[in-house]
N, C-alpha and C. Protein backbone atom coordinates (compact mmCIF):
# COMPACT_ATOMS: atom_id res chain seq x y z
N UNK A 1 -85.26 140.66 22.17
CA UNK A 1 -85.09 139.36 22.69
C UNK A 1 -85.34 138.27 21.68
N UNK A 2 -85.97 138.31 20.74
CA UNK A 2 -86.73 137.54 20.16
C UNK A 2 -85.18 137.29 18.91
N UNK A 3 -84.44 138.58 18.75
CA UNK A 3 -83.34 138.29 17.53
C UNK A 3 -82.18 137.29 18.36
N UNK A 4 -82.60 137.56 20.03
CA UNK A 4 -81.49 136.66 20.42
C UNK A 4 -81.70 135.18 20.46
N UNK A 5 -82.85 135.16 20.68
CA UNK A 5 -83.33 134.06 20.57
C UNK A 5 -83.44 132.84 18.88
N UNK A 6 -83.79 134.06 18.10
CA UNK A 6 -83.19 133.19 16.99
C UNK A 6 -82.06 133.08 16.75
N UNK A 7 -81.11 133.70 17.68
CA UNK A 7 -79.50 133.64 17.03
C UNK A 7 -79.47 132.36 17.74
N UNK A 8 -79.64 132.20 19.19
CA UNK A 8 -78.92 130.60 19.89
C UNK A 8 -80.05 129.87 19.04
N UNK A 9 -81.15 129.45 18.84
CA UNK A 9 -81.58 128.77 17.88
C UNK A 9 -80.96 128.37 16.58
N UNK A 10 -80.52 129.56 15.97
CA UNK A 10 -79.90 128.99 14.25
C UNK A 10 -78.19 128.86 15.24
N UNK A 11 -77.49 129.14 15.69
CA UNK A 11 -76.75 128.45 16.52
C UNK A 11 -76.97 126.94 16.83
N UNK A 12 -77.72 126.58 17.65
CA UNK A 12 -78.05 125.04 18.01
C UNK A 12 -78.42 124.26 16.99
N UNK A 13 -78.96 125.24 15.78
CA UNK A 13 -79.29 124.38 14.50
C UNK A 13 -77.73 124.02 13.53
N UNK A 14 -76.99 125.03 13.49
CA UNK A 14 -75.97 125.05 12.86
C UNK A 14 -75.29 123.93 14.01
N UNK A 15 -75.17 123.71 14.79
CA UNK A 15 -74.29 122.71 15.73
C UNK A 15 -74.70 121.31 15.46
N UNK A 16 -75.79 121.08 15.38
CA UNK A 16 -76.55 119.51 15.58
C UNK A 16 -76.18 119.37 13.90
N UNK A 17 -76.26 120.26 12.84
CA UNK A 17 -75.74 120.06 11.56
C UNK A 17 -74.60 119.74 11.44
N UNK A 18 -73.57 120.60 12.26
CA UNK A 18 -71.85 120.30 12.17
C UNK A 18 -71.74 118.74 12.58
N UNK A 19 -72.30 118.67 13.85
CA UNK A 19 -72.24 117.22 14.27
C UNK A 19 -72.71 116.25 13.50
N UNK A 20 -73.79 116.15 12.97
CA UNK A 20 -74.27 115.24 12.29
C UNK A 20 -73.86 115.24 10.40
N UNK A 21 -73.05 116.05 10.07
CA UNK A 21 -72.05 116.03 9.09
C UNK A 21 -70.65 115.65 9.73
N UNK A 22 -69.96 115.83 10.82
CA UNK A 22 -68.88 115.53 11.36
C UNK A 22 -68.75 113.71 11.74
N UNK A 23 -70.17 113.34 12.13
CA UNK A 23 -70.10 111.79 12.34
C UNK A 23 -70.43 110.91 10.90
N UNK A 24 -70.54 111.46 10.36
CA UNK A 24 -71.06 110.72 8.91
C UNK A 24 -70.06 110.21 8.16
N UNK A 25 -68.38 111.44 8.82
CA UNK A 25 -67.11 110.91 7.99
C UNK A 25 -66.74 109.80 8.64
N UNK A 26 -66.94 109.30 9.77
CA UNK A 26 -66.39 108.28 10.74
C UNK A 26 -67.05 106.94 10.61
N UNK A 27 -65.86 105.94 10.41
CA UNK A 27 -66.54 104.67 10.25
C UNK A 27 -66.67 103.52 11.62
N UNK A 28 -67.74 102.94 11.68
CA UNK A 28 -67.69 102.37 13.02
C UNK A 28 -67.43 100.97 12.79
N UNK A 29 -66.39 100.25 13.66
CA UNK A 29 -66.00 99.20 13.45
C UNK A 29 -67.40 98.23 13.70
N UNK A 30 -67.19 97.11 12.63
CA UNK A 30 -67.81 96.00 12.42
C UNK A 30 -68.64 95.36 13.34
N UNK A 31 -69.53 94.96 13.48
CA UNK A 31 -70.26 94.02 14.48
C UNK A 31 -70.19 92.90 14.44
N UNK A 32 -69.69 92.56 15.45
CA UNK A 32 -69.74 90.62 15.36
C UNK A 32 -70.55 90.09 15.51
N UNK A 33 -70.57 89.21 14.31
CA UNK A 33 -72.09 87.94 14.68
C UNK A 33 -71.42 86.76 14.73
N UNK A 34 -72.31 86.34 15.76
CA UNK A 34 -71.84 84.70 16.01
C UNK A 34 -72.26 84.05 15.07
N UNK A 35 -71.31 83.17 14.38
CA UNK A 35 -71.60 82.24 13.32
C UNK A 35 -72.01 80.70 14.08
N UNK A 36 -72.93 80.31 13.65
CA UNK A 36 -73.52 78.76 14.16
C UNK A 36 -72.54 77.63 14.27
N UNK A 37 -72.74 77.33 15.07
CA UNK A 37 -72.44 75.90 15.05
C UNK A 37 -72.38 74.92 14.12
N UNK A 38 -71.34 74.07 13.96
CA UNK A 38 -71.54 73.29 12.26
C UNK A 38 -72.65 71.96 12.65
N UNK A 39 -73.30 72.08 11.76
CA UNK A 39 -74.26 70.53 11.79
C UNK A 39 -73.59 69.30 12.83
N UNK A 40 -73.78 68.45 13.51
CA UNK A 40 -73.36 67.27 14.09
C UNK A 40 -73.17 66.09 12.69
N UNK A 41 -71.75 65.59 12.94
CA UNK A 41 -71.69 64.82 11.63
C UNK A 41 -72.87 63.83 11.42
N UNK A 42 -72.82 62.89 10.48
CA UNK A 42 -73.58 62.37 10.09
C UNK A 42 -73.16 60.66 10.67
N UNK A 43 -74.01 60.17 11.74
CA UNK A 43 -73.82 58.79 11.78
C UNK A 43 -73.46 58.05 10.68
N UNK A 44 -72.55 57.28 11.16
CA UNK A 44 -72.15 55.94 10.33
C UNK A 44 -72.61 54.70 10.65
N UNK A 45 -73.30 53.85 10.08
CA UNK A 45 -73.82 52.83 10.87
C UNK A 45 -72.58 51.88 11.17
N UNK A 46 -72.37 51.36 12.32
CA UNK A 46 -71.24 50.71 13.10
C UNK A 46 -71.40 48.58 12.32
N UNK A 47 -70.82 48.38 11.80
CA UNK A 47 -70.63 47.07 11.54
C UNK A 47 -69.85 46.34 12.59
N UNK A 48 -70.11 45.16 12.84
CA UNK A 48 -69.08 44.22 13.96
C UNK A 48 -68.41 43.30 12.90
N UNK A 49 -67.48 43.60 13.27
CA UNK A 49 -66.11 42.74 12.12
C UNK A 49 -66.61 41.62 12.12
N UNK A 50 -66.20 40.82 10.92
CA UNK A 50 -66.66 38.89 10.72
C UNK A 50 -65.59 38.22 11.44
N UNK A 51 -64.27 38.84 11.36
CA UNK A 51 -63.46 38.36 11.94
C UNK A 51 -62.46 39.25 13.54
N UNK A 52 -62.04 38.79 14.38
CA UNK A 52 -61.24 39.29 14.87
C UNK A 52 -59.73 39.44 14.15
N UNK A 53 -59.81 41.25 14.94
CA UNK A 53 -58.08 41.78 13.81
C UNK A 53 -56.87 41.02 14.60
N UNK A 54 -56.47 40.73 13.73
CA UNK A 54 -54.98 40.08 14.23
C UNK A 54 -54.29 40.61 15.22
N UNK A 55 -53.89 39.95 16.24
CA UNK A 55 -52.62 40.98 16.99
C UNK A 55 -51.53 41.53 16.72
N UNK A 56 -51.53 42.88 16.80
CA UNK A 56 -50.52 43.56 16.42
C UNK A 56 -48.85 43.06 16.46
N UNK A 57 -47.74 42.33 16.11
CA UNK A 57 -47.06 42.38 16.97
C UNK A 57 -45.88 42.78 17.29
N UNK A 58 -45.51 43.03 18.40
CA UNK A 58 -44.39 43.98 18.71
C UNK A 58 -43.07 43.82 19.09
N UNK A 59 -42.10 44.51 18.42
CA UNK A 59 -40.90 44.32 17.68
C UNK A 59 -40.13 44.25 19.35
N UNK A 60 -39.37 43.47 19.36
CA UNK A 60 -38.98 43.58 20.65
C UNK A 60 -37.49 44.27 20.43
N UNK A 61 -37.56 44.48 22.18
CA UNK A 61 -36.53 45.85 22.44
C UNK A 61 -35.25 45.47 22.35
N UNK A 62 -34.42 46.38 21.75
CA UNK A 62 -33.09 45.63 21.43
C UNK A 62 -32.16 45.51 22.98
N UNK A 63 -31.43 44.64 22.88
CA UNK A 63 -30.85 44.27 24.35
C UNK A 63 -29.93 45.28 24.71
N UNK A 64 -29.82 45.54 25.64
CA UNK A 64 -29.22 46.71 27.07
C UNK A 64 -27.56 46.59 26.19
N UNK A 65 -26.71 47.78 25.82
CA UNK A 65 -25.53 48.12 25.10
C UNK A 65 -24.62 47.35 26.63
N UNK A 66 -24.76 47.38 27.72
CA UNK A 66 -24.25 46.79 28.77
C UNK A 66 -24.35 45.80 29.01
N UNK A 67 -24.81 44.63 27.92
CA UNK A 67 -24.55 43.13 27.22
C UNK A 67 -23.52 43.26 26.95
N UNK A 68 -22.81 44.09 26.23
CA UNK A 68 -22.03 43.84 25.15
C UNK A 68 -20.52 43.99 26.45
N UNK A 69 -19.76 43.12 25.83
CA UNK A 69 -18.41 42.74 26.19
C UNK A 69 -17.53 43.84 25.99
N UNK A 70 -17.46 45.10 25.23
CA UNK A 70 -16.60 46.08 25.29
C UNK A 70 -17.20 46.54 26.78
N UNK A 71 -18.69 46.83 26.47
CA UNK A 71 -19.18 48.15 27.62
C UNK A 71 -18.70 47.81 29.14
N UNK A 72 -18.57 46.25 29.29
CA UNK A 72 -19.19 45.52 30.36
C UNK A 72 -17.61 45.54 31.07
N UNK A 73 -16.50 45.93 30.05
CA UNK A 73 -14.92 46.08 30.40
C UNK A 73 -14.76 47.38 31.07
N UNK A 74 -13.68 47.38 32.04
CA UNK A 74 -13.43 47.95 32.72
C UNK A 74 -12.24 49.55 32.00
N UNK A 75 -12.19 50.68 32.19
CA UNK A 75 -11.85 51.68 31.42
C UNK A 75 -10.60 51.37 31.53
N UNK A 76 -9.67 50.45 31.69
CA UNK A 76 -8.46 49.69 31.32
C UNK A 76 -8.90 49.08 30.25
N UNK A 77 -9.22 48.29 30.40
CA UNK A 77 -9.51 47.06 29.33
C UNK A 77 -10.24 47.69 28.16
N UNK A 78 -11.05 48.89 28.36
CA UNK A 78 -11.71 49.33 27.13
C UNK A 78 -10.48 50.38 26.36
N UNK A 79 -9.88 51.09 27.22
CA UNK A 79 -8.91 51.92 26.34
C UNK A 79 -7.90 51.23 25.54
N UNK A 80 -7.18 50.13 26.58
CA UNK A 80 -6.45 48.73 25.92
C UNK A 80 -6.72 48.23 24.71
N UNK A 81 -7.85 47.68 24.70
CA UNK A 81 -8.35 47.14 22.88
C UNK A 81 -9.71 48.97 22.57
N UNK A 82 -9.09 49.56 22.61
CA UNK A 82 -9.94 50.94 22.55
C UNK A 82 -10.77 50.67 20.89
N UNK A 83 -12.12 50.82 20.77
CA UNK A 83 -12.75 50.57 19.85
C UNK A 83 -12.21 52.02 18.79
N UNK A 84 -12.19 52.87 19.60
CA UNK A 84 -11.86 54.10 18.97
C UNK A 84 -10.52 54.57 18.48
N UNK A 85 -10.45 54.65 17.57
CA UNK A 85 -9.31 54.76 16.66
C UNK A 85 -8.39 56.22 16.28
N UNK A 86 -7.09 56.17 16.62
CA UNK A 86 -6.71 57.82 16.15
C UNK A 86 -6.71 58.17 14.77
N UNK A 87 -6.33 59.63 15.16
CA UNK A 87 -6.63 60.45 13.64
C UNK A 87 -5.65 60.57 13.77
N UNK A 88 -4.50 60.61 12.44
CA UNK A 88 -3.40 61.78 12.32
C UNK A 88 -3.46 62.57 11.22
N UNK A 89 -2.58 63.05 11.76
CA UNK A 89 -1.98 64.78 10.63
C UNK A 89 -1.00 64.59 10.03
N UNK A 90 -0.83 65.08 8.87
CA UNK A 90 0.92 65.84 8.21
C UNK A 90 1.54 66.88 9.22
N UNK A 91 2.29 66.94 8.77
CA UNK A 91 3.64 67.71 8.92
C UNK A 91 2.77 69.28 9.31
N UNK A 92 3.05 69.51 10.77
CA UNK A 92 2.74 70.96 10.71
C UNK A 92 1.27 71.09 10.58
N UNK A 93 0.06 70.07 10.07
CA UNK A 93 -1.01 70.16 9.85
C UNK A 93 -2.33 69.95 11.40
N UNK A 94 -2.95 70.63 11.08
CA UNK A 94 -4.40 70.08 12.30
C UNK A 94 -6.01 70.13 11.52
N UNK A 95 -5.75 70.36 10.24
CA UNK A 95 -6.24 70.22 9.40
C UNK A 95 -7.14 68.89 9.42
N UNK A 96 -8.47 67.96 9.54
CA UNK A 96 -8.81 66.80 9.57
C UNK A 96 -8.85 66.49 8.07
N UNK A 97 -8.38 65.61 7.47
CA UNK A 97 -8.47 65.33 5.83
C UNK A 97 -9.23 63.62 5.60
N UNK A 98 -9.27 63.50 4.67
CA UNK A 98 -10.40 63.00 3.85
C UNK A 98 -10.17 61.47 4.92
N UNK A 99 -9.14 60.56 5.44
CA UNK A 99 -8.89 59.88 6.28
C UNK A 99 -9.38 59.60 7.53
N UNK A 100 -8.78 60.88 7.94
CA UNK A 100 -9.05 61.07 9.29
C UNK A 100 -10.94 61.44 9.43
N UNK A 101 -11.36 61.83 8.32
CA UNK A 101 -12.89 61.75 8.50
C UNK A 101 -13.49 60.78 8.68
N UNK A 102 -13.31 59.91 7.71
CA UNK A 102 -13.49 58.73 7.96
C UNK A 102 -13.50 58.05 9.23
N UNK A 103 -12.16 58.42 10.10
CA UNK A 103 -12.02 57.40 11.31
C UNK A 103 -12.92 58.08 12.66
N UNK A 104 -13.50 59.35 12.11
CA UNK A 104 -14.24 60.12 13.12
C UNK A 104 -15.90 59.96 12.62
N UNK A 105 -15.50 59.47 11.48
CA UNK A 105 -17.62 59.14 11.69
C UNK A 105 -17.57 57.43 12.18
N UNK A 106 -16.98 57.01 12.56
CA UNK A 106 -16.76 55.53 12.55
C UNK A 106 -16.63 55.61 14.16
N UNK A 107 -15.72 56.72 14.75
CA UNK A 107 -15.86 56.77 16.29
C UNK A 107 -17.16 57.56 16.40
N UNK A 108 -17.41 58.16 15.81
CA UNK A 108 -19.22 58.63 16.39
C UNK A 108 -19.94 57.53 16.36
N UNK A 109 -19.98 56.98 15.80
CA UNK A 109 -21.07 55.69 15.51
C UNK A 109 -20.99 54.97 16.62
N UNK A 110 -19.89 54.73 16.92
CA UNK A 110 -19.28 54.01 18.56
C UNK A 110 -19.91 54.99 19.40
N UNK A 111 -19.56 56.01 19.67
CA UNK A 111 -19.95 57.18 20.61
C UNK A 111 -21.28 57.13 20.90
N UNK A 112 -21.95 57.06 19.86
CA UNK A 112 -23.65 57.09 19.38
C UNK A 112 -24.26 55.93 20.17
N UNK A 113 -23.60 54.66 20.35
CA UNK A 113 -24.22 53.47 20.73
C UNK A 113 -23.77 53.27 21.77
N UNK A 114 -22.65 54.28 22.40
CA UNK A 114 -22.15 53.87 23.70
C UNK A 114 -22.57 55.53 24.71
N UNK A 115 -23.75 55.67 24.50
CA UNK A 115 -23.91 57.17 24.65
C UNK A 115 -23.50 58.03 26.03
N UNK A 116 -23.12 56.82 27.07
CA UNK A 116 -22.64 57.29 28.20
C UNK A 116 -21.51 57.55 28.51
N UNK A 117 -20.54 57.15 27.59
CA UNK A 117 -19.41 57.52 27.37
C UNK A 117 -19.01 58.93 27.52
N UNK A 118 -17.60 58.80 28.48
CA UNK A 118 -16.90 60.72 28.30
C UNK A 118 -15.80 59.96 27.56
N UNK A 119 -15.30 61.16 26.91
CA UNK A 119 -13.97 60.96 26.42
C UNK A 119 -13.16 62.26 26.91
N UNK A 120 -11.95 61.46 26.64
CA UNK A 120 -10.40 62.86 26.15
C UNK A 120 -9.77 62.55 24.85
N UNK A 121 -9.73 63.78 24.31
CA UNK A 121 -8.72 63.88 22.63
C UNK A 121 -7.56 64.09 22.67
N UNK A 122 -6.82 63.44 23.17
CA UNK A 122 -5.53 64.06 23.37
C UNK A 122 -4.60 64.38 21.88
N UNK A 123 -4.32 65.65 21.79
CA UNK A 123 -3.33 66.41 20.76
C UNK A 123 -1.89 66.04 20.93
N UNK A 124 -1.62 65.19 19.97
CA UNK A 124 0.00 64.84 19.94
C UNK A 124 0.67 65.55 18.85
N UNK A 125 2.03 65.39 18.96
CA UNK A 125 3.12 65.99 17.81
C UNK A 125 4.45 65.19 18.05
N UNK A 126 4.91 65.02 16.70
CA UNK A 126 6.38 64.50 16.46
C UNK A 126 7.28 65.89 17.22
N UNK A 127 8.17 64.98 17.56
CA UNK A 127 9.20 65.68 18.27
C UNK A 127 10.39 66.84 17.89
N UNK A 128 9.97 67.36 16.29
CA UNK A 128 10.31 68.55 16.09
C UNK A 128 9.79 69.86 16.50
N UNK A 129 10.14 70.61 16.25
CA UNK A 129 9.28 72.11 16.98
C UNK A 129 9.60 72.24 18.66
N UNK A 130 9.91 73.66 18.41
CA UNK A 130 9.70 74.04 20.02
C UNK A 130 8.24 73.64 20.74
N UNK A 131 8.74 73.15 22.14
CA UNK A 131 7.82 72.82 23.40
C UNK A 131 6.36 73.32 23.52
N UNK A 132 6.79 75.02 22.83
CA UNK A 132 5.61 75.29 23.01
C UNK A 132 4.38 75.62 21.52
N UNK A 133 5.20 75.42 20.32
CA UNK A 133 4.77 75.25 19.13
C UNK A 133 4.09 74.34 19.06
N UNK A 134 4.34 72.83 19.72
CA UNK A 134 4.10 72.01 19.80
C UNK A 134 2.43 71.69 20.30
N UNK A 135 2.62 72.04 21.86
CA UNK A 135 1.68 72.25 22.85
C UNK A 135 0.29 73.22 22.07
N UNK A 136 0.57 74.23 21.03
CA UNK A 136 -0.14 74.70 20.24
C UNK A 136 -0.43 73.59 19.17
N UNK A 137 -0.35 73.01 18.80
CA UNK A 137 -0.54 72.29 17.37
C UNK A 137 -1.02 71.40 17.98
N UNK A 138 -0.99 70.82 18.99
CA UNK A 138 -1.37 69.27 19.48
C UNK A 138 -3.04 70.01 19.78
N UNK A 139 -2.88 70.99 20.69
CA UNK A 139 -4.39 71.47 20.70
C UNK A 139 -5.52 71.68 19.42
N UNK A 140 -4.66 72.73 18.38
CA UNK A 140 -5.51 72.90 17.38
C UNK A 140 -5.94 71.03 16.82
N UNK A 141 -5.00 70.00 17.03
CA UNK A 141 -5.42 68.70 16.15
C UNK A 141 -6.74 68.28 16.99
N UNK A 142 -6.58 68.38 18.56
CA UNK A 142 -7.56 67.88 19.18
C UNK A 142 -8.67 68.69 19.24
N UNK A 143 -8.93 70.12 19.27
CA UNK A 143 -9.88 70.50 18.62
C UNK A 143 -10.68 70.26 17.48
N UNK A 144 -9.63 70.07 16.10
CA UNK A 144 -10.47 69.83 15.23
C UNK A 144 -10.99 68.71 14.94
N UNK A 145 -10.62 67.48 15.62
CA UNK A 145 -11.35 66.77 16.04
C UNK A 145 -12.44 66.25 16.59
N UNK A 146 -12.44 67.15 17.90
CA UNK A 146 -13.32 67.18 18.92
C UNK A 146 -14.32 68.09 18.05
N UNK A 147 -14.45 68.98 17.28
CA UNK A 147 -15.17 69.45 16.19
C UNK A 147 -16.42 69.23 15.21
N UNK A 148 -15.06 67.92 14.84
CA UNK A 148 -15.50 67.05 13.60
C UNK A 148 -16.85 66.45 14.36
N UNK A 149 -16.21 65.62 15.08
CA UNK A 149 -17.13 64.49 15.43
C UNK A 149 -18.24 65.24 16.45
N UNK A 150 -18.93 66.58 16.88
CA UNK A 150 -19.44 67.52 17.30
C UNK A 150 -20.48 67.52 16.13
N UNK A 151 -19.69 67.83 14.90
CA UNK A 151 -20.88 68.29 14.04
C UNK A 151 -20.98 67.08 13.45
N UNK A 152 -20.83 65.56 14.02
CA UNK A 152 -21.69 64.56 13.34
C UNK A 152 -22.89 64.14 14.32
N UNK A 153 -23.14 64.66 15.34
CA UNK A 153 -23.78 64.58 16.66
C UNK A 153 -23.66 64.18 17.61
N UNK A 154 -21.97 63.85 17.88
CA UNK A 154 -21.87 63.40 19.58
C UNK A 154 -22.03 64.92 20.27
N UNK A 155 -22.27 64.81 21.25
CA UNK A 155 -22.87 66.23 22.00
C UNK A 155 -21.69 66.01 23.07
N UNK A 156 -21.32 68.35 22.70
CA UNK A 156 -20.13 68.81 23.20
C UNK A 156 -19.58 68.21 24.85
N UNK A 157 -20.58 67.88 25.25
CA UNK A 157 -20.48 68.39 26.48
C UNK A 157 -19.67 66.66 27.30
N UNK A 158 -19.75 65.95 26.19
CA UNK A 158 -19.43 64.27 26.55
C UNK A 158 -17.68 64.38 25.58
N UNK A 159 -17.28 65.50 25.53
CA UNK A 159 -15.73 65.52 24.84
C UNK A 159 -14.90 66.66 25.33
N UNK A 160 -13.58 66.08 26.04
CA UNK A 160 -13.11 66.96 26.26
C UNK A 160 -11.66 67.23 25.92
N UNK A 161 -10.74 67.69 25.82
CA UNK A 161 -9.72 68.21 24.75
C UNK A 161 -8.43 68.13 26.07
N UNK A 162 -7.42 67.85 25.18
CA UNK A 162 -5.83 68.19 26.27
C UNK A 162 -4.57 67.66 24.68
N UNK A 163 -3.72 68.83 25.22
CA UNK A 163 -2.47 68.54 24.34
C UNK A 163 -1.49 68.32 25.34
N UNK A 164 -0.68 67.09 24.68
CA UNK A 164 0.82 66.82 25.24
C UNK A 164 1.82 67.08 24.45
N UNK A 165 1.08 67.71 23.19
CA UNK A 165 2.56 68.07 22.32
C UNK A 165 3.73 66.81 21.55
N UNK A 166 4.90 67.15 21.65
CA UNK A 166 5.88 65.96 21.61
C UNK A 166 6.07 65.36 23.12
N UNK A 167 5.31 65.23 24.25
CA UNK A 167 6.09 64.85 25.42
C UNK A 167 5.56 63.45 25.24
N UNK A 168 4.64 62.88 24.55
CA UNK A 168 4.18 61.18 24.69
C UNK A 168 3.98 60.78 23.77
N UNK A 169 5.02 60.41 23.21
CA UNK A 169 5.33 59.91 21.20
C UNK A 169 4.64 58.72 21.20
N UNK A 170 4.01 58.03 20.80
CA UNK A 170 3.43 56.72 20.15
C UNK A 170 5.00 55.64 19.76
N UNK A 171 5.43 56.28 19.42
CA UNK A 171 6.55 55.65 18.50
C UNK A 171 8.01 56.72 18.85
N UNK A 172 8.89 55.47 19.36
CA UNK A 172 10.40 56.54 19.99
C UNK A 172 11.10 57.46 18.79
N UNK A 173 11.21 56.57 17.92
CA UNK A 173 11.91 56.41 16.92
C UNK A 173 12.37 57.95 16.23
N UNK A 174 13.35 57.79 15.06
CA UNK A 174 13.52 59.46 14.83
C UNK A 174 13.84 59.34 13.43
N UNK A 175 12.55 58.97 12.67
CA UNK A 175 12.06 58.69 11.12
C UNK A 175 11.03 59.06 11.06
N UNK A 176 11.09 59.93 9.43
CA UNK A 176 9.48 60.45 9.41
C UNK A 176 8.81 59.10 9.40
N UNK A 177 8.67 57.89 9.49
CA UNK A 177 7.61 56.91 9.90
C UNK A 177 7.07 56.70 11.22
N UNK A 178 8.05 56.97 12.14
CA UNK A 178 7.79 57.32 13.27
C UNK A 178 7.05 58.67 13.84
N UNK A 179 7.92 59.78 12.96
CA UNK A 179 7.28 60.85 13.48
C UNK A 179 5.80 61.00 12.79
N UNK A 180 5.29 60.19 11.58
CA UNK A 180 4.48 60.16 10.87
C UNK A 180 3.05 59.63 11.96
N UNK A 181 3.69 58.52 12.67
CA UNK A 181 2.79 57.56 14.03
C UNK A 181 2.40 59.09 15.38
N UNK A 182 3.15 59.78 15.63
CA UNK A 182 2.82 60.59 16.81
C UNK A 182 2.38 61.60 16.33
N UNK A 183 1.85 62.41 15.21
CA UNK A 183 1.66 63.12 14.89
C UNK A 183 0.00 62.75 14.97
N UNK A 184 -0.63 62.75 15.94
CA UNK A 184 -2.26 62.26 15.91
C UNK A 184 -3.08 62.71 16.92
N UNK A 185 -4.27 62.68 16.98
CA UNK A 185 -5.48 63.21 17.80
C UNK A 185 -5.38 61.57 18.03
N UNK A 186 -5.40 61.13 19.67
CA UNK A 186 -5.83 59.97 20.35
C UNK A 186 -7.06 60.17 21.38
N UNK A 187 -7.99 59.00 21.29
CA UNK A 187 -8.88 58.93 22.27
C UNK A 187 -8.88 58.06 23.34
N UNK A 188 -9.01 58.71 24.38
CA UNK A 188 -9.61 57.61 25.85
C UNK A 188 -10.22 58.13 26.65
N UNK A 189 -11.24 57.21 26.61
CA UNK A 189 -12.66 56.92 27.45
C UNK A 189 -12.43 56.75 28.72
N UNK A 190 -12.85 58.29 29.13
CA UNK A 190 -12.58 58.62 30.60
C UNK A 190 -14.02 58.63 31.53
N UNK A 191 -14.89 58.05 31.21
CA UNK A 191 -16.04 57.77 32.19
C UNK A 191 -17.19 57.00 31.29
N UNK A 192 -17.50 55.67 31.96
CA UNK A 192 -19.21 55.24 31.07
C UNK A 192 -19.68 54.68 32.07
């Protein structure tokens, strides 16, 4: 009895050894200490001004855009003398070029100050090309329009697009000066 007894003995000795070599490889995460509180700043002694500070004063608000004599016109009378100006194209083109940029940061700027404004772009074309070549090209012009002036920041959702193709010429006439006039992206201000 006595050999069995030293066997579970050097047994229980050999175990509490395994264990206590087995926890020695293991690292135990960090303990947190609360770090103090920072000092309370340091009083400043408070002086009373010699003088009273001036009044601030304040820039007054610029007057209501519904002063103004375009806004205050009726969407006859505003499309009539229309502040907003068309774009045209070349021949076959919907391309916006160095011009027509121009006349679209100049209608954003309008757009910008008249911000309640909806519009329509209407896509025109000279009266060559089939009906429906046409009806294609007048779209791509009023798109890239409606585009342009998108990525100068009038927001999409105040522009909306329609082609008439050759069916509503600017100009009757049957000279490239004429066909030069209908070949354009036109705007009218369909809600403010």
């Amino acid at each position: 009895m006595n050999s069995r007894r030293a066997a579970r003995a050097a047994a229980a000795v050999a175990l509490v050894l395994a264990l206590a070599v087995a926890g020695c490889g293991k690292k135990h995460p960090p303990v947190a200490r609360p770090i103090p509180p920072p000092p309370p700043p340091a009083e400043t002694p408070v002086t009373p001004p010699s003088e009273p500070a001036p009044p601030v004063a304040e820039t007054p608000a610029p007057a209501p855009v519904a002063e103004d004599s375009v806004a205050a016109g009726s969407l006859d009378e505003i499309n009539k003398n229309s502040p907003l100006q068309p774009v045209f194209f070349g021949l076959d083109a919907s391309e916006v070029d160095g011009a027509g940029q121009k006349v679209l940061e100049a209608n954003a700027e309008i757009l910008k100050r008249y911000a309640s404004w909806q519009i329509s772009i209407e896509g025109h074309c000279d009266e060559r090309g089939t009906a429906e070549y046409n009806l294609a090209l007048g779209e791509r012009r009023a798109l890239a329009a409606r585009n342009y002036l998108v990525s100068l920041g009038v927001a999409a959702d105040r522009v909306k697009t329609v082609s008439y193709g050759k069916e509503f010429p600017f100009d009757p006439g049957h000279t490239e000066a004429a066909w030069a006039k209908n070949r354009r992206a036109h705007f009218v201000v369909t809600a403010k």
